[in-house]
C-alpha atoms as a PDB file:
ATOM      1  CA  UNK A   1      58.509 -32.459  30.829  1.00  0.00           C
ATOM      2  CA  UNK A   2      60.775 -31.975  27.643  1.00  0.00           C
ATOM      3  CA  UNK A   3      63.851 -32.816  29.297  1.00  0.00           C
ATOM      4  CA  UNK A   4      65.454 -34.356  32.320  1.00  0.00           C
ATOM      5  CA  UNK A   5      69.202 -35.419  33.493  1.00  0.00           C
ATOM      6  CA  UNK A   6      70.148 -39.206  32.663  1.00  0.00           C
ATOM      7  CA  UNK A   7      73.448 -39.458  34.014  1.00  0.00           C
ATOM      8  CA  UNK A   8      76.135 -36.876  35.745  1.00  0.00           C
ATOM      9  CA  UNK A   9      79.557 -38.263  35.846  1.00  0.00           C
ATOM     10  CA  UNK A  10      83.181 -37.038  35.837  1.00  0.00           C
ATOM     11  CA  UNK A  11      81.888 -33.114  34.912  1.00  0.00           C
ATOM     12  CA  UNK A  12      79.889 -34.546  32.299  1.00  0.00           C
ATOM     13  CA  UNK A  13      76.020 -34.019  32.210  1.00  0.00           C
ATOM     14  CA  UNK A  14      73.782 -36.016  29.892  1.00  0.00           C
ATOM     15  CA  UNK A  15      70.634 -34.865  29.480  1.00  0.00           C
ATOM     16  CA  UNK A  16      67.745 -36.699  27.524  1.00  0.00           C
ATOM     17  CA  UNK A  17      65.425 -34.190  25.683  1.00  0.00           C
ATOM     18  CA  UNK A  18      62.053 -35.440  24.123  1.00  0.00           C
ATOM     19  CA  UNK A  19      62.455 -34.020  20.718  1.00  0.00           C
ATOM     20  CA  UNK A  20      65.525 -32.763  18.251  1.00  0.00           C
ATOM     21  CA  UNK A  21      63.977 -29.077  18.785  1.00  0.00           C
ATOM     22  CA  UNK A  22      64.685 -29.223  22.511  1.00  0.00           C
ATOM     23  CA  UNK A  23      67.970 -30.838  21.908  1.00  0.00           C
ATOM     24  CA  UNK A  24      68.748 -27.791  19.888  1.00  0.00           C
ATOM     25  CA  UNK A  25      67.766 -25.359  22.600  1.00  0.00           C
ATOM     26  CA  UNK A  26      70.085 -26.640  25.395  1.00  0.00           C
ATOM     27  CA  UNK A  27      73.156 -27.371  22.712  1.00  0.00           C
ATOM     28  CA  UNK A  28      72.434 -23.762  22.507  1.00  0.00           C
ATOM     29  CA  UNK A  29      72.293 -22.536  26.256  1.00  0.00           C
ATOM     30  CA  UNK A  30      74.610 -25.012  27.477  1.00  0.00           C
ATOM     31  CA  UNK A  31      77.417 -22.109  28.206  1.00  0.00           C
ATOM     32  CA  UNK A  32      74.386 -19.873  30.215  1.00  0.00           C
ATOM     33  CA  UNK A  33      73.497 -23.570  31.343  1.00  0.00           C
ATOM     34  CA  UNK A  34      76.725 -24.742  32.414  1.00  0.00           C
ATOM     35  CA  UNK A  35      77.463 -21.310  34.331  1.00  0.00           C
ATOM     36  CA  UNK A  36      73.802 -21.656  36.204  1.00  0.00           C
ATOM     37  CA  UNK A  37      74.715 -25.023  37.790  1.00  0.00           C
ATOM     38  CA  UNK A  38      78.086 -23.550  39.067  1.00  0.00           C
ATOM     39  CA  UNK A  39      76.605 -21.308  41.093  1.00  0.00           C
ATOM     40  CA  UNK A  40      74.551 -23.862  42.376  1.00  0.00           C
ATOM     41  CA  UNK A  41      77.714 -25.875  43.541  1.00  0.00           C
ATOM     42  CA  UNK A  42      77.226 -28.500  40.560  1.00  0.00           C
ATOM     43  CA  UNK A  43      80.666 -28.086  38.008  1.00  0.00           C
ATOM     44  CA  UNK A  44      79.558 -29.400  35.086  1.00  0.00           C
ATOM     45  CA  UNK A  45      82.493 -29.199  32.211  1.00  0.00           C
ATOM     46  CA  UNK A  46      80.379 -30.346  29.418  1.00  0.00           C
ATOM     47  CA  UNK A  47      76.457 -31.033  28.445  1.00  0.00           C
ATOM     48  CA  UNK A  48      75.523 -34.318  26.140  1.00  0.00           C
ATOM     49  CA  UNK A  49      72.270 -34.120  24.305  1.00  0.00           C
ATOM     50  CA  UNK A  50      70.733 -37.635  24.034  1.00  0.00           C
ATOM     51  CA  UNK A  51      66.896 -37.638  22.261  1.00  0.00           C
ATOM     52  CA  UNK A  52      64.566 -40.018  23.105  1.00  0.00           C
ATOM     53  CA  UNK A  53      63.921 -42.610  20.302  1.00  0.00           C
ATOM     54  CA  UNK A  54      60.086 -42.717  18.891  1.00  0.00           C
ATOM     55  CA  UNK A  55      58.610 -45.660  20.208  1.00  0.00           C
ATOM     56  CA  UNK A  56      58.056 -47.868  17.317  1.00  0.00           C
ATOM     57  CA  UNK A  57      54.840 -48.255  15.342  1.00  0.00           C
ATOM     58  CA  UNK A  58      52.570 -51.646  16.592  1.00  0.00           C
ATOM     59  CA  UNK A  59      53.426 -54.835  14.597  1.00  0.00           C
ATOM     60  CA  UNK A  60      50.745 -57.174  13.335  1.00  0.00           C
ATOM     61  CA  UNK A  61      51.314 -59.197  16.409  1.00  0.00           C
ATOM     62  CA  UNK A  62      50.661 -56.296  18.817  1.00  0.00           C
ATOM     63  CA  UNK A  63      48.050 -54.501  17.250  1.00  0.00           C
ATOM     64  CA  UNK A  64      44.736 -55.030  18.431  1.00  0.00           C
ATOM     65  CA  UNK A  65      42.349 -57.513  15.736  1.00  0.00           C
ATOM     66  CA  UNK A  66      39.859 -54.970  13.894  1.00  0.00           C
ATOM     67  CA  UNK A  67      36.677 -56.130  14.213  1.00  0.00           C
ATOM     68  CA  UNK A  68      33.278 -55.376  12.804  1.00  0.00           C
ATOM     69  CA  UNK A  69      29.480 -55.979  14.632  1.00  0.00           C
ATOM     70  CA  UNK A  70      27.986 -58.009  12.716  1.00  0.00           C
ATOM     71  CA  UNK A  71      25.136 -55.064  11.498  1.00  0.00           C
ATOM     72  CA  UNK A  72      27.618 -53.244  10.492  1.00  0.00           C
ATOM     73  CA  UNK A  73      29.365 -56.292   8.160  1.00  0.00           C
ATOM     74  CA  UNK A  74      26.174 -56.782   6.571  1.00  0.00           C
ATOM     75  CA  UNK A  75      25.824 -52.611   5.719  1.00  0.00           C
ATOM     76  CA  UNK A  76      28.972 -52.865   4.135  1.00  0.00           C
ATOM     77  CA  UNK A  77      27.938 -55.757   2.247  1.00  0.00           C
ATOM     78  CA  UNK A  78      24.724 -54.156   1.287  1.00  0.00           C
ATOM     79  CA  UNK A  79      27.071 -51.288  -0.108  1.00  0.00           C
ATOM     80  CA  UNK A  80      29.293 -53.633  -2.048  1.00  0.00           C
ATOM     81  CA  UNK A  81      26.645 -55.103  -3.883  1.00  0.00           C
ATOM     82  CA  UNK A  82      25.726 -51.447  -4.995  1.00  0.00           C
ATOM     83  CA  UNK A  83      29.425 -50.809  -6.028  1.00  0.00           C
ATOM     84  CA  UNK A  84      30.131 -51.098  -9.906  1.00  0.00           C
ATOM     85  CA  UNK A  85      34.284 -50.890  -9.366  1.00  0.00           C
ATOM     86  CA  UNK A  86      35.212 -54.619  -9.472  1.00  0.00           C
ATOM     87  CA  UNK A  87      38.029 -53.635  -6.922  1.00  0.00           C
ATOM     88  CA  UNK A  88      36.339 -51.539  -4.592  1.00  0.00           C
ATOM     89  CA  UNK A  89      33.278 -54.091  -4.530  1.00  0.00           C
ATOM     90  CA  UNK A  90      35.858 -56.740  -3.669  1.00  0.00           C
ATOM     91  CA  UNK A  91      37.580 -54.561  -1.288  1.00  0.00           C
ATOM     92  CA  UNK A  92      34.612 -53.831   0.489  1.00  0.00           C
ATOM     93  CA  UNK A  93      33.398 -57.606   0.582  1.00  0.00           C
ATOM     94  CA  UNK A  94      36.860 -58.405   2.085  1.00  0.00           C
ATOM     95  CA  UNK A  95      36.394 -55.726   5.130  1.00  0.00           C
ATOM     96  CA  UNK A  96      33.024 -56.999   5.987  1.00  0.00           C
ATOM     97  CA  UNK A  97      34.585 -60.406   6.627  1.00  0.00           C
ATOM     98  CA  UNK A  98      36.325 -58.476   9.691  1.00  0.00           C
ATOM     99  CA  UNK A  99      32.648 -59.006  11.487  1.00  0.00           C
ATOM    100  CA  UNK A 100      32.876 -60.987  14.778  1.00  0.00           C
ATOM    101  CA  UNK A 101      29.713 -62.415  15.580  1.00  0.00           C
ATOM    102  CA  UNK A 102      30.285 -61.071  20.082  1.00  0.00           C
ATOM    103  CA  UNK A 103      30.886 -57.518  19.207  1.00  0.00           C
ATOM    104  CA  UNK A 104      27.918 -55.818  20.194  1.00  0.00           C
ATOM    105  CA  UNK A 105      28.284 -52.222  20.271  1.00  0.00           C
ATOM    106  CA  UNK A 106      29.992 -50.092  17.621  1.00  0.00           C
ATOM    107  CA  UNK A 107      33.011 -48.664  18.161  1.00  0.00           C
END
């Protein structure tokens, strides 16, 4: 579903669309729109467009902790040593410290 009614009041529909593209559309057809729910006994005067905010991205304290298997820490480890970029090396020494010894199975 795109788009679905939120409120009808005093001749006034609001409708809340998923995305600003969809918005457009019924800003567009709300004359064609308007006339169509007339004739179905409902006398809308005017349409509001409201779009549905983007749920916001996971914070640190909602994301779930990454964690490593432990084989998988010690490959990367294996690869660091291998690594002659000071930064990457210590980059990928950092990650493998994400291991937790009870994860079992990759992900």
């Amino acid at each position: 579903m795109s788009s679905w009614p939120l409120l009808f009041t005093s001749g006034r529909l609001v409708v809340f669309v998923q995305s600003a593209a969809h918005g457009h559309e019924i800003r567009h057809r709300a004359p064609s729109l308007l006339k169509a729910l007339a004739q179905h006994g409902i006398h809308a005067t005017h349409i509001t467009v409201k779009t549905q905010p983007h749920s916001p991205p996971p914070t640190r304290a909602t994301r779930q902790p990454f964690r490593l298997s432990q084989k998988t820490a010690e490959q990367i480890v294996q690869l660091a040593e291998a690594v002659d970029y000071p930064p990457l090396r210590e980059s990928l020494l950092n990650l493998s410290k994400c291991a937790d010894p009870a994860v079992i199975l990759e992900r």
